[in-house]
C-alpha atoms as a PDB file:
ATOM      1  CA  UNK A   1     -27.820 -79.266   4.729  1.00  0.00           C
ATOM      2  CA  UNK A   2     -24.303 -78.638   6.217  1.00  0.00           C
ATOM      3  CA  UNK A   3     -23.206 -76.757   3.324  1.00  0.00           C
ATOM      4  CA  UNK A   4     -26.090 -74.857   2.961  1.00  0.00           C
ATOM      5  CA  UNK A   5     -25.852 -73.952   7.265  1.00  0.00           C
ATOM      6  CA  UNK A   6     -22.334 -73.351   6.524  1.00  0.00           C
ATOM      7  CA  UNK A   7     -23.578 -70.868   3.862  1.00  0.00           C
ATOM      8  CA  UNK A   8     -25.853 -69.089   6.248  1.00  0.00           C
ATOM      9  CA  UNK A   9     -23.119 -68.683   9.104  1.00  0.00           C
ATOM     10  CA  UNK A  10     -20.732 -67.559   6.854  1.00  0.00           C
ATOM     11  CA  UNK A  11     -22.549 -64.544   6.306  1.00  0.00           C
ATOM     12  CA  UNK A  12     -22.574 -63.689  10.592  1.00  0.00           C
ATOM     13  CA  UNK A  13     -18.671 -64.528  10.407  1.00  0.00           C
ATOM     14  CA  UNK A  14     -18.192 -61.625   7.450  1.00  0.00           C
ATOM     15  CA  UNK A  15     -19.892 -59.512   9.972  1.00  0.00           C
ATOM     16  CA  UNK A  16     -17.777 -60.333  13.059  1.00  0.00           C
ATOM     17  CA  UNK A  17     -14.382 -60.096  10.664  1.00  0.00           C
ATOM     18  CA  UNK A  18     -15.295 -56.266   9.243  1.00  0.00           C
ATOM     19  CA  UNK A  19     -17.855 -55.539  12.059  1.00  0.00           C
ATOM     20  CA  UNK A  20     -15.182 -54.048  14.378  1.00  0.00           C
ATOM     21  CA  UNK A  21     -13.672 -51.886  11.501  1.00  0.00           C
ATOM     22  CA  UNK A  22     -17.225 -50.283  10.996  1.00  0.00           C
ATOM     23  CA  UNK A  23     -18.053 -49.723  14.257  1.00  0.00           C
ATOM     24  CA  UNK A  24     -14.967 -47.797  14.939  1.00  0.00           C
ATOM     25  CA  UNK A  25     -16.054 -45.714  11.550  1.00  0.00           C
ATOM     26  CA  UNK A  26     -19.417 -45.240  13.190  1.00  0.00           C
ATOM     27  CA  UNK A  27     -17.723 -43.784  16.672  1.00  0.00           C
ATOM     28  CA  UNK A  28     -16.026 -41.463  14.620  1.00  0.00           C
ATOM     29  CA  UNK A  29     -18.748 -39.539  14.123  1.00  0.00           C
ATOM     30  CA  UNK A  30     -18.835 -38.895  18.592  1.00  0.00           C
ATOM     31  CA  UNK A  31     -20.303 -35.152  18.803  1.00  0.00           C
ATOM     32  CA  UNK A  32     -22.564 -34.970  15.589  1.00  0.00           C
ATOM     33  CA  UNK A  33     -25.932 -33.222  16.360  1.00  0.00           C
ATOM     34  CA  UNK A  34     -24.472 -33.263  20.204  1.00  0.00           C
ATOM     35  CA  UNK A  35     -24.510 -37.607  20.210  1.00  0.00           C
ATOM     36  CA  UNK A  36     -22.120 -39.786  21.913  1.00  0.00           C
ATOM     37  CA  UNK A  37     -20.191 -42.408  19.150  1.00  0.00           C
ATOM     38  CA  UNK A  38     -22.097 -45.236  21.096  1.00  0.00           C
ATOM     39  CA  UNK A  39     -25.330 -44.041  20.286  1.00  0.00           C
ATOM     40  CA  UNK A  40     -24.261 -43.223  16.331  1.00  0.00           C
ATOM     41  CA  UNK A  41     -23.300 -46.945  16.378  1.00  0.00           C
ATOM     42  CA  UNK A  42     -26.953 -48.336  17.929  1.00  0.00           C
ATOM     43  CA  UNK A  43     -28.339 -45.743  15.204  1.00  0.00           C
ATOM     44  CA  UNK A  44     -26.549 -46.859  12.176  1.00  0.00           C
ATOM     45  CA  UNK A  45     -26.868 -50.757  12.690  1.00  0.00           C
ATOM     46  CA  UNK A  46     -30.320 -50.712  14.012  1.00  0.00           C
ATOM     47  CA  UNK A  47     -31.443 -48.628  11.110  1.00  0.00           C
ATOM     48  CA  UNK A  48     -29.598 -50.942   8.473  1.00  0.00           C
ATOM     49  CA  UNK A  49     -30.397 -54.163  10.268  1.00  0.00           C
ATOM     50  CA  UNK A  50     -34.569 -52.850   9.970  1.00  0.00           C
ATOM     51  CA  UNK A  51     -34.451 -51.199   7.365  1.00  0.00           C
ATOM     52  CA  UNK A  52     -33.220 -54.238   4.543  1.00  0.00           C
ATOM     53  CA  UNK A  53     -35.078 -57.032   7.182  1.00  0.00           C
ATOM     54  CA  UNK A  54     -38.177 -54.680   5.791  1.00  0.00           C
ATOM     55  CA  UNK A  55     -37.023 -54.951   2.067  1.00  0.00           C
ATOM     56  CA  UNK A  56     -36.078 -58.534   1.809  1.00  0.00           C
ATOM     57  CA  UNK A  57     -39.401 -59.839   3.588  1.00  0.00           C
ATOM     58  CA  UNK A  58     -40.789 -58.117   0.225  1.00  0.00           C
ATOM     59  CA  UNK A  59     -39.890 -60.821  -1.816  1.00  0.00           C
ATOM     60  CA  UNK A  60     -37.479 -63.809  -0.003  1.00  0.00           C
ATOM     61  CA  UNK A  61     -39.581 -66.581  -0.420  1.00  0.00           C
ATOM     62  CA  UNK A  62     -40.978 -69.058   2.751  1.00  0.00           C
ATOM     63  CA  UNK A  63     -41.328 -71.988   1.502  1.00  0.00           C
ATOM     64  CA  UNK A  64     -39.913 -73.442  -2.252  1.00  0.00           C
ATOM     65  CA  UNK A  65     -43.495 -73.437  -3.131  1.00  0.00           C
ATOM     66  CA  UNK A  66     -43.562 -69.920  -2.889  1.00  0.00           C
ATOM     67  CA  UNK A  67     -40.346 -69.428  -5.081  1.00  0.00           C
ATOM     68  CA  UNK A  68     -41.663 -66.719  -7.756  1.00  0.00           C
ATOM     69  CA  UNK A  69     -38.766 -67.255 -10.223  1.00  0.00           C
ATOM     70  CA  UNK A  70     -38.535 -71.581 -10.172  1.00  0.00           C
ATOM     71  CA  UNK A  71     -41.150 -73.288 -12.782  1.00  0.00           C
ATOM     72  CA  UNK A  72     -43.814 -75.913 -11.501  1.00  0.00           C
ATOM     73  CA  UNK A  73     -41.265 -78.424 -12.385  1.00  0.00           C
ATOM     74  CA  UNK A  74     -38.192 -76.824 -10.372  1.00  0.00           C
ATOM     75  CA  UNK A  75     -40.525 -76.154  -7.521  1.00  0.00           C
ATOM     76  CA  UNK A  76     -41.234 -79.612  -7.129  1.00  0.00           C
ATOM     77  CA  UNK A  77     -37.409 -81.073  -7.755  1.00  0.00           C
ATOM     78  CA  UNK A  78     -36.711 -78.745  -4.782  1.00  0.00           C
ATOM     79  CA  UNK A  79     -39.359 -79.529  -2.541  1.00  0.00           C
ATOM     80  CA  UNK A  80     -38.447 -83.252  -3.123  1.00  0.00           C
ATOM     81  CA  UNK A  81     -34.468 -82.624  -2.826  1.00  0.00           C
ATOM     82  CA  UNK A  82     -35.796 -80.586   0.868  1.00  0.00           C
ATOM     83  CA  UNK A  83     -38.013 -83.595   2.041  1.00  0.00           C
ATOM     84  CA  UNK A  84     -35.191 -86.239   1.480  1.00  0.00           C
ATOM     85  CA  UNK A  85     -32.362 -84.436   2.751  1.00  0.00           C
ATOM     86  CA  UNK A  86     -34.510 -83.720   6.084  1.00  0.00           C
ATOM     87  CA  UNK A  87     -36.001 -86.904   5.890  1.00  0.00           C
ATOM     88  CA  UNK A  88     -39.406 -85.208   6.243  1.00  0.00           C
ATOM     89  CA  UNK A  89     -40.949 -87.006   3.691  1.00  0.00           C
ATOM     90  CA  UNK A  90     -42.342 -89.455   6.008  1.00  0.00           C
ATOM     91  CA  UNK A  91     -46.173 -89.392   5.525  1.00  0.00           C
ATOM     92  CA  UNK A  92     -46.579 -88.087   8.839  1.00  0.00           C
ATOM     93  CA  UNK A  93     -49.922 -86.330   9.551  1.00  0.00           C
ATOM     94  CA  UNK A  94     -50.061 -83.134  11.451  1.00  0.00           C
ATOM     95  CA  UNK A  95     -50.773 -83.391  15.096  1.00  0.00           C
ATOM     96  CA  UNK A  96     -52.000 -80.528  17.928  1.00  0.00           C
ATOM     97  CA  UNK A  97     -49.373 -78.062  19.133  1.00  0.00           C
ATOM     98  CA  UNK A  98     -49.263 -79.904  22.677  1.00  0.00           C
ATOM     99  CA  UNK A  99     -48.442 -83.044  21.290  1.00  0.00           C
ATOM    100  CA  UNK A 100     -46.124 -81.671  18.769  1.00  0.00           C
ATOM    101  CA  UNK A 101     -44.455 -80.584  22.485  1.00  0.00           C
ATOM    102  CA  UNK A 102     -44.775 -83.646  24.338  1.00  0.00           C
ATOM    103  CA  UNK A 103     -42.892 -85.523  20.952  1.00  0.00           C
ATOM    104  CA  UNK A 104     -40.232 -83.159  21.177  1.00  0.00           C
ATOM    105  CA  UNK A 105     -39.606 -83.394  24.783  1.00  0.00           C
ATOM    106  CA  UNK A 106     -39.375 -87.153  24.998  1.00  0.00           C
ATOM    107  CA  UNK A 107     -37.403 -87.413  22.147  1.00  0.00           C
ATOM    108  CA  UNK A 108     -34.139 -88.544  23.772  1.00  0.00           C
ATOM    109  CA  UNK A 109     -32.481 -87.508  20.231  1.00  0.00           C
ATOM    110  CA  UNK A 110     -33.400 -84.098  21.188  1.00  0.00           C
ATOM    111  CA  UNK A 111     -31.777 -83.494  24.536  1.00  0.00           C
ATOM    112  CA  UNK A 112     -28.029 -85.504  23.205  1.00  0.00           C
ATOM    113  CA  UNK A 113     -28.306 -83.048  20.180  1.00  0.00           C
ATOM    114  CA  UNK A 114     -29.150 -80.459  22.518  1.00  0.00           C
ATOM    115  CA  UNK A 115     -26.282 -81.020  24.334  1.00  0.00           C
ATOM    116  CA  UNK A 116     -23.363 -81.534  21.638  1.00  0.00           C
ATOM    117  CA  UNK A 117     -24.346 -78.160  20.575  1.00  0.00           C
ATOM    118  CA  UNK A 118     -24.726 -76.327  23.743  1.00  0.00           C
ATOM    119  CA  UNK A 119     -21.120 -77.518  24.910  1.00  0.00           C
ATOM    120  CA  UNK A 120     -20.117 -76.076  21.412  1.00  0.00           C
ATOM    121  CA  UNK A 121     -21.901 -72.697  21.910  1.00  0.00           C
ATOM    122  CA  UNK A 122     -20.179 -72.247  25.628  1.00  0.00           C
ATOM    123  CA  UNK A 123     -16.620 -72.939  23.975  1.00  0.00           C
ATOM    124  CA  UNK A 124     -17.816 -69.953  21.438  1.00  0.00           C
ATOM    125  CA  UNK A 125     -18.648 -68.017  24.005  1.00  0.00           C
ATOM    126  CA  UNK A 126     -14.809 -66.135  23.595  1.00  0.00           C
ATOM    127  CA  UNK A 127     -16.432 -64.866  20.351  1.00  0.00           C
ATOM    128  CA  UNK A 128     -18.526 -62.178  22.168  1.00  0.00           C
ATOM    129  CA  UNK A 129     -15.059 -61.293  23.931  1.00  0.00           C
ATOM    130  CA  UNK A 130     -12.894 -61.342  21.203  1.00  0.00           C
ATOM    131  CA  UNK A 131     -11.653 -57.579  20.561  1.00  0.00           C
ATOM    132  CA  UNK A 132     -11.106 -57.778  24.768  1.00  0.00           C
ATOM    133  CA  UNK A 133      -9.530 -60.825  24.532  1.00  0.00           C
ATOM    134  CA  UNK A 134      -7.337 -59.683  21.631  1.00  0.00           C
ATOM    135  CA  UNK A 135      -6.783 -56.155  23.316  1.00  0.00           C
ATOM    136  CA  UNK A 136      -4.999 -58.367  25.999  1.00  0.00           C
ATOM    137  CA  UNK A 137      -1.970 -59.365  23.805  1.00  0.00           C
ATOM    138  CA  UNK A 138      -1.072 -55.191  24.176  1.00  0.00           C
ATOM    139  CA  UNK A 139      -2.413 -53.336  21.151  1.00  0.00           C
ATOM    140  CA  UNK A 140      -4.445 -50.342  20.931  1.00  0.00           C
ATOM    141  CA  UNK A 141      -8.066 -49.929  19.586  1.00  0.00           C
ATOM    142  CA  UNK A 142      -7.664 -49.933  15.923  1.00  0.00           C
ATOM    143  CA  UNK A 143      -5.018 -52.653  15.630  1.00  0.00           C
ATOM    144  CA  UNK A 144      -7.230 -54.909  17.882  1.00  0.00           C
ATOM    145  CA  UNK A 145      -9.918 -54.498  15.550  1.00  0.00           C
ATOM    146  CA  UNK A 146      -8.041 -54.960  12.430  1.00  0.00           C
ATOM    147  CA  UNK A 147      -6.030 -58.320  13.563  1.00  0.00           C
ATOM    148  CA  UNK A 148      -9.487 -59.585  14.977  1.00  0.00           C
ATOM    149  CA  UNK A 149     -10.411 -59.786  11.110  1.00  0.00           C
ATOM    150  CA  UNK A 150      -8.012 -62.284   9.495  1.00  0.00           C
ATOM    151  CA  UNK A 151      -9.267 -64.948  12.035  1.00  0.00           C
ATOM    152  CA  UNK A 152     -12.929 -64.479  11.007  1.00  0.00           C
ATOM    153  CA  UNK A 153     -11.721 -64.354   7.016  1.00  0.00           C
ATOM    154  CA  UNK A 154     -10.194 -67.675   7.978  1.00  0.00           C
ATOM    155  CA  UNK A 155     -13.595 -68.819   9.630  1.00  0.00           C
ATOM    156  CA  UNK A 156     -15.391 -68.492   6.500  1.00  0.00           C
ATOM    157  CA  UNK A 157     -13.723 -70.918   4.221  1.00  0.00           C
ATOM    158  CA  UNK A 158     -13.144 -73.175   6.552  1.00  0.00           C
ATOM    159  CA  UNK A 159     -16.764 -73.821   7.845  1.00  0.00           C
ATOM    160  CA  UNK A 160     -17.387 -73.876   4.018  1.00  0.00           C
ATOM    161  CA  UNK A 161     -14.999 -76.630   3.187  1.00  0.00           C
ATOM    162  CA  UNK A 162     -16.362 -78.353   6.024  1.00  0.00           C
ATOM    163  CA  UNK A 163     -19.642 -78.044   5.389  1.00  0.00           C
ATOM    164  CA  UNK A 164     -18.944 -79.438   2.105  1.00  0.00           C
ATOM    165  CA  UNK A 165     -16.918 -82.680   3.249  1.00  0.00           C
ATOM    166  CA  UNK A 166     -19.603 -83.517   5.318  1.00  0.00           C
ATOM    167  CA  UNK A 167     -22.413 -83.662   2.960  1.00  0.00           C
ATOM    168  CA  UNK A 168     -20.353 -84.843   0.099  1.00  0.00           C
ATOM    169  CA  UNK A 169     -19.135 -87.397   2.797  1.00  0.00           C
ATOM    170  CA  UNK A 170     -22.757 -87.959   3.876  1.00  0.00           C
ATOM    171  CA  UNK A 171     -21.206 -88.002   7.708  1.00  0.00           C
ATOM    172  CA  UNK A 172     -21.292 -85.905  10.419  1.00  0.00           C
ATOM    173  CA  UNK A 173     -19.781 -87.360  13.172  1.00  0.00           C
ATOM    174  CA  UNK A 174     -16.374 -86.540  12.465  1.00  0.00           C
ATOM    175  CA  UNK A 175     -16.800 -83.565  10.835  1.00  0.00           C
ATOM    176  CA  UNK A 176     -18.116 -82.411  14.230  1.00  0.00           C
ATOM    177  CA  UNK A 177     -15.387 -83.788  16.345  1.00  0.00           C
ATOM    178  CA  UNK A 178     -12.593 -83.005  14.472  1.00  0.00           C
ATOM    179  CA  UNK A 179     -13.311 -78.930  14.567  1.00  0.00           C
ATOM    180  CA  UNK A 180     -13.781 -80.078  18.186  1.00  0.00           C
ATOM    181  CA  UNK A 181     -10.283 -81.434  18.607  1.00  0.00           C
ATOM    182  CA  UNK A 182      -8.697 -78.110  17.361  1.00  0.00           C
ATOM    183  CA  UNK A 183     -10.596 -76.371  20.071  1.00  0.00           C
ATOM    184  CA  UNK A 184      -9.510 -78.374  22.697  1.00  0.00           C
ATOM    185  CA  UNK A 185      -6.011 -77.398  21.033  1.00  0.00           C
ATOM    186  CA  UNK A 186      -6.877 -73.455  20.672  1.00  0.00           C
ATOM    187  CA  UNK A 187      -7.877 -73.348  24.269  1.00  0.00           C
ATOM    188  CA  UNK A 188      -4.996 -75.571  25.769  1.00  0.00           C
ATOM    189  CA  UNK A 189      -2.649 -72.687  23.927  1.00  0.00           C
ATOM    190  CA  UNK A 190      -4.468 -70.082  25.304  1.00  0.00           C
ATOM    191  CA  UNK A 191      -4.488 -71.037  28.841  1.00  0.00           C
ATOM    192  CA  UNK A 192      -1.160 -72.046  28.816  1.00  0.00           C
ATOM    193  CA  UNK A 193       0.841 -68.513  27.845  1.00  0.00           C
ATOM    194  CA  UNK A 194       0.252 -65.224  27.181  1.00  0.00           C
ATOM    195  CA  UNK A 195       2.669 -64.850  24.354  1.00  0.00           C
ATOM    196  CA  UNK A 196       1.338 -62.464  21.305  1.00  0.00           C
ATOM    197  CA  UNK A 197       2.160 -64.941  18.580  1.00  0.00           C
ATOM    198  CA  UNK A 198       1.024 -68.515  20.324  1.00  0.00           C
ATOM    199  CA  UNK A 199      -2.131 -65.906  21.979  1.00  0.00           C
ATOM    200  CA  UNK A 200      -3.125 -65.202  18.326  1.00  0.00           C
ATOM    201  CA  UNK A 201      -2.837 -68.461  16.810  1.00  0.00           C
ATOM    202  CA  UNK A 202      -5.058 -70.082  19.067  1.00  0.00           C
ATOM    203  CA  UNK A 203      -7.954 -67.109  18.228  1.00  0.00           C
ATOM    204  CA  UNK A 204      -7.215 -67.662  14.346  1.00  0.00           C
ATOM    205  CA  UNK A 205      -7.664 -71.387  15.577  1.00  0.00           C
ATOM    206  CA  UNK A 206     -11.109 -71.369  17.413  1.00  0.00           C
ATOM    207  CA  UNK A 207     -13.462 -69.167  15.355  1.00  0.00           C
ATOM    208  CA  UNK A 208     -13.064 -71.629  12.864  1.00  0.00           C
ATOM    209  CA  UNK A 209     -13.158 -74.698  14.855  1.00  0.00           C
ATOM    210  CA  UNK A 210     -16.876 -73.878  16.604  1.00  0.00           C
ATOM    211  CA  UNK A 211     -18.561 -72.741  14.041  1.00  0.00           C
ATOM    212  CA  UNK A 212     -17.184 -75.484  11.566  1.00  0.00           C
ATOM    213  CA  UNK A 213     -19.039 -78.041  14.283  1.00  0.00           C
ATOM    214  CA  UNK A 214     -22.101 -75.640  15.316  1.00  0.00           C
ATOM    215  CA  UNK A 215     -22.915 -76.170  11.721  1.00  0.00           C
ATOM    216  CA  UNK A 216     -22.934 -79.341  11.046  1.00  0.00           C
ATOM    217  CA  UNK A 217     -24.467 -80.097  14.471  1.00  0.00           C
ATOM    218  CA  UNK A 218     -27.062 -78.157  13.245  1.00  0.00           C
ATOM    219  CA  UNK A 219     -27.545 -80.235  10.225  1.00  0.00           C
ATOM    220  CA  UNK A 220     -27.195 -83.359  12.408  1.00  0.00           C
ATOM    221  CA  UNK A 221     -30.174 -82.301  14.205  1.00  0.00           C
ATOM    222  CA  UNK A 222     -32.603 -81.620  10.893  1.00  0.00           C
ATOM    223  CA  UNK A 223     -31.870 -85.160   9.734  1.00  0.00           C
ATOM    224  CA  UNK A 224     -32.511 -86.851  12.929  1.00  0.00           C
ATOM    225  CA  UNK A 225     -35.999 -85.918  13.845  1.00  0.00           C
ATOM    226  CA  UNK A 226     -38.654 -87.763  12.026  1.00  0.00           C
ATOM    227  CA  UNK A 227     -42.165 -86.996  12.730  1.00  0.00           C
ATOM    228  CA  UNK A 228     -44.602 -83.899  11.465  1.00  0.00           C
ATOM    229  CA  UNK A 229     -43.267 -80.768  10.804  1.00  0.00           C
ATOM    230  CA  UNK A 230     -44.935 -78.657  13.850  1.00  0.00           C
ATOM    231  CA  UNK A 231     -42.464 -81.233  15.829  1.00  0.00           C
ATOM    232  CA  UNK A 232     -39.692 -80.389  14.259  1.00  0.00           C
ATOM    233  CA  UNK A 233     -39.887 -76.629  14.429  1.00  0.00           C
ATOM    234  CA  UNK A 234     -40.460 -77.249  18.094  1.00  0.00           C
ATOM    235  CA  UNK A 235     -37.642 -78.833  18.439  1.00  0.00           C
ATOM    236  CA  UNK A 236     -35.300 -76.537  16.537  1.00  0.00           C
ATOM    237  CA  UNK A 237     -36.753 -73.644  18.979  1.00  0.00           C
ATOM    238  CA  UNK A 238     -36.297 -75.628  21.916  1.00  0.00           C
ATOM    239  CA  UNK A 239     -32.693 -76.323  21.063  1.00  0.00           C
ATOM    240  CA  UNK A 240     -31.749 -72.532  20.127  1.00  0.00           C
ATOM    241  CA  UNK A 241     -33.281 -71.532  22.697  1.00  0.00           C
ATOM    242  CA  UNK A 242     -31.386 -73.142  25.114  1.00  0.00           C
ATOM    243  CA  UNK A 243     -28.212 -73.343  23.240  1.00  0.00           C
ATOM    244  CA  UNK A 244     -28.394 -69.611  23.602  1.00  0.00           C
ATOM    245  CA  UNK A 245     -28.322 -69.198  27.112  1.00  0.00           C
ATOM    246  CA  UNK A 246     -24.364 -69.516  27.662  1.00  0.00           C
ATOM    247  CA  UNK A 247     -24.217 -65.761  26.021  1.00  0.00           C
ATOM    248  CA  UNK A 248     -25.636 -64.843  29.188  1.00  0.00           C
ATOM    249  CA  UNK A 249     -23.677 -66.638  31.951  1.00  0.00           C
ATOM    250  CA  UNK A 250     -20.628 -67.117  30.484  1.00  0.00           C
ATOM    251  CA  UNK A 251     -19.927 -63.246  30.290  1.00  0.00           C
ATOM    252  CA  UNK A 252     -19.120 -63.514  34.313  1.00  0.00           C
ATOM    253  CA  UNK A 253     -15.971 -65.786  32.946  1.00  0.00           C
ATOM    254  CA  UNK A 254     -13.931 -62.904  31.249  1.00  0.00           C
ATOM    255  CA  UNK A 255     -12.876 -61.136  34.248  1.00  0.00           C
ATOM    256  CA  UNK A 256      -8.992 -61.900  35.008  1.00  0.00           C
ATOM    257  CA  UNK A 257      -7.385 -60.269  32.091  1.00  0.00           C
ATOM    258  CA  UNK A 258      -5.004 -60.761  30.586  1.00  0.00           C
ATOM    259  CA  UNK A 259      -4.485 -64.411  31.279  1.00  0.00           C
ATOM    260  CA  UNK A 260      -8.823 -65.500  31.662  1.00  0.00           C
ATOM    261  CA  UNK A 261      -8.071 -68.416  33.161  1.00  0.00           C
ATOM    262  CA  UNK A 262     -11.220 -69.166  34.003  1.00  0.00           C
ATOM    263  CA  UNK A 263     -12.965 -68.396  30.819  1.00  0.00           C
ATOM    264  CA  UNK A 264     -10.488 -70.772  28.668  1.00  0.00           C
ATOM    265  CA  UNK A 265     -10.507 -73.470  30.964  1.00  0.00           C
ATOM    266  CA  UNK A 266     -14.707 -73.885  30.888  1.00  0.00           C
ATOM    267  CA  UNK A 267     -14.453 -73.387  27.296  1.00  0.00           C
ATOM    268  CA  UNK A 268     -11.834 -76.333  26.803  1.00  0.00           C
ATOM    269  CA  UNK A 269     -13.917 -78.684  29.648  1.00  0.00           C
ATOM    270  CA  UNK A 270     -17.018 -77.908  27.046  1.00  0.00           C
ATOM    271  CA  UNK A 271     -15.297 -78.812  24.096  1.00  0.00           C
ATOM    272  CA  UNK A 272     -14.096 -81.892  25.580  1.00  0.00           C
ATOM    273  CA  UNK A 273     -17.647 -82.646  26.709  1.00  0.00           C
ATOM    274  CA  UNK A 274     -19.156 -82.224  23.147  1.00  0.00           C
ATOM    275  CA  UNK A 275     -16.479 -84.613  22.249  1.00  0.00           C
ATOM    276  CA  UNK A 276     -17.889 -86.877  24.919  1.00  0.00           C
ATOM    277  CA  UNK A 277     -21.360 -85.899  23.875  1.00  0.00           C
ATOM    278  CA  UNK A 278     -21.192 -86.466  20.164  1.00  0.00           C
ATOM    279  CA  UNK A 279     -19.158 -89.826  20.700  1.00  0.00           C
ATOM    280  CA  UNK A 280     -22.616 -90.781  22.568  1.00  0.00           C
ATOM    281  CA  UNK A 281     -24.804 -89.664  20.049  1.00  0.00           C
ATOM    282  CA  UNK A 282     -22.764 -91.945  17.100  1.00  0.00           C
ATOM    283  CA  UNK A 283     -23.154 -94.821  19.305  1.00  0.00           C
ATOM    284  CA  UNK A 284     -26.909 -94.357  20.003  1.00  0.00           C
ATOM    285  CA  UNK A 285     -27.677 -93.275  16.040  1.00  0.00           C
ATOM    286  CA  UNK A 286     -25.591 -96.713  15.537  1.00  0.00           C
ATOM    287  CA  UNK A 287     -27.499 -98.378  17.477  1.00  0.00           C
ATOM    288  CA  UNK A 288     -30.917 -97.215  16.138  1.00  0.00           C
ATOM    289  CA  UNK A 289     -30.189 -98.256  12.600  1.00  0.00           C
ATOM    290  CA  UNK A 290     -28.831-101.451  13.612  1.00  0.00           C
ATOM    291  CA  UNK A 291     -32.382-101.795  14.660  1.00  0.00           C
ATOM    292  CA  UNK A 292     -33.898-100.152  11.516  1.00  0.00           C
ATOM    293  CA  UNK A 293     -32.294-103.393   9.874  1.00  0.00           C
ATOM    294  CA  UNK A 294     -33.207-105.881  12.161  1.00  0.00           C
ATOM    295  CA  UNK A 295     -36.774-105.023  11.241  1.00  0.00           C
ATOM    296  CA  UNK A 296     -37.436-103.659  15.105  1.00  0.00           C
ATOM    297  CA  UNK A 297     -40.022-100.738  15.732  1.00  0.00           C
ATOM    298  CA  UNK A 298     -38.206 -97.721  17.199  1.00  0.00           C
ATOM    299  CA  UNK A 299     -41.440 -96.478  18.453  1.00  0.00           C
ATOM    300  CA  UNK A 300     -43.120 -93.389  18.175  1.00  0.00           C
ATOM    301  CA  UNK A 301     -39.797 -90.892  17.807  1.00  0.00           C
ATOM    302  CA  UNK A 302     -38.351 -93.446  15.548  1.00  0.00           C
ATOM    303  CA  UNK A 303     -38.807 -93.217  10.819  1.00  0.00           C
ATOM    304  CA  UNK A 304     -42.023 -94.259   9.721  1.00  0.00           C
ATOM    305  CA  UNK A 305     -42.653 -97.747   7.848  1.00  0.00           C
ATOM    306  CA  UNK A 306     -42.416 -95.170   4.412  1.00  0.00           C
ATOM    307  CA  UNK A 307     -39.164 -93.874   5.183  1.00  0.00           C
ATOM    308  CA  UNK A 308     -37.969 -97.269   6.067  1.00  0.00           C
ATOM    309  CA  UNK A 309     -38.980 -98.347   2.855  1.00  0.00           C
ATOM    310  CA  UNK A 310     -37.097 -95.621   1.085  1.00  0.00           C
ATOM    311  CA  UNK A 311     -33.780 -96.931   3.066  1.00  0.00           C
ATOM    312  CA  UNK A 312     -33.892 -94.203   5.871  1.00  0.00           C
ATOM    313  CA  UNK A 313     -30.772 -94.747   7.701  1.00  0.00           C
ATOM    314  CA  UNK A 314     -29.975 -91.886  10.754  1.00  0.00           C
ATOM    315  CA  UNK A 315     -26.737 -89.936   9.318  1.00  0.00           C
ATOM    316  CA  UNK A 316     -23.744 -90.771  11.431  1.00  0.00           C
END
């Protein structure tokens, strides 16, 4: 699941590398049938973003039983190779949509997961900043947008490689706190100077870094909730959702240019608290399998009697 998130998120980092570059394209067209370049740009991305959403619903499948090109036979190999890697395949019988919520809620797996990735998503936050951020070190539009692509380039192979360690490694812990680490470093560097070269390292450092641990976070949190599938998709709405919500506060942060103090300083307390965070969920994942083979119940938010069977252990 990591390398297959890493995968997905590889394609978003593509767009932030050459995103800039074809926006300023776009605003080049300023005056054309009497529009602003802004509006050209909303035009142009909104009408690409719609317009292939519309032709790929046409035949991207939903489900692997709905794969039109696998056979019978591949169908079910990859429905299997799904269940076990989620650890979904727990005989769990569908329950109401309310007490699909009330599982999800007092899951305490939920809100430590919730957590580690929400104190990674407010250190990301520079990412919505970046060309402004990068404009600081003294360069005009274009070359901002062109040096803000080599860190994004870098982004992609790393989360990649990552990705790949961790499932090959079947571990996540330290594939989540290592990326971690270099953020702490990336933000110590730049709220400590406002030299060009030290300034630029630290953004081709932290790109990487985030998303290499959003990622497998993410993957963290589909093989840690048991329980019926409506549960589960509440719970990976829940956590989005509020994961989310630092693109809207932390925007207040960027406002002392060139230096943003402030903005690098809650970035590196957040990466140090998803440090603190994830360190809390090893111990308490520890902890539950330690039970698992002590032949205690974990209760209700704990694997059922068939996955124990099967060896279910909780991926540390």
């Amino acid at each position: 699941m990591a390398l297959r998130s890493a995968l997905f998120y590889s394609g978003s980092q593509i767009g932030n590398a050459f995103g800039g570059l074809f926006a300023l394209a776009i605003l080049e067209l300023k005056g054309t049938h009497g529009l602003e370049g802004w509006r050209w740009l909303f035009i142009v991305e909104g009408a690409m973003t719609v317009g292939l959403s519309a032709i790929f619903a046409t035949f991207i499948p939903n489900k692997p039983q709905t794969v039109r090109w696998l056979t019978p036979q591949e169908k079910e190999r990859s429905i299997f190779k799904l269940e076990m890697d989620r650890s979904s395949k727990d005989a769990t019988d569908e329950v109401p949509i309310m007490s699909a919520l009330k599982m999800a809620c007092t899951d305490p797996k939920v809100w430590v997961l919730c957590a580690v990735l929400f104190l990674d998503f407010i250190a990301a936050s520079v990412t919505n900043f970046f060309p402004v951020v990068i404009a600081g070190l003294g360069f005009n539009r274009t070359i901002t947008l062109a040096i803000s692509c080599p860190p994004y380039v870098i982004c992609c192979f790393v989360i990649v490689a990552n990705g790949w360690h961790s499932d090959k490694k079947n571990e996540r812990f330290l594939h989540v706190v290592i990326p971690m680490a270099f953020i702490v470093l990336g933000n110590i560097i730049a709220v400590s100077t406002t030299n060009t070269a030290a300034r630029y390292v630290a953004m081709c450092i932290l790109p990487s870094s985030f998303y290499s641990a959003s990622t497998v976070i993410l993957s963290w949190i589909s093989s840690s909730m048991t329980g019926p599938a409506s549960k589960r998709a509440i719970v990976y709405a829940l956590i989005n959702a509020i994961c989310n919500t630092p693109n809207i506060w932390t925007s207040y942060l960027y406002y002392d240019s060139p230096r943003y103090i402030a903005a690098f300083a809650v970035d590196l307390a957040a990466a140090i608290g998803g440090i603190t965070m994830a360190g809390f969920l090893y111990l308490y994942l520890r902890n539950q399998n330690r039970k698992i083979e002590r032949g205690e119940d974990l209760g209700k938010h704990g694997p059922t009697q068939v996955q124990i069977e099967t060896g279910f252990r909780y991926q540390l």
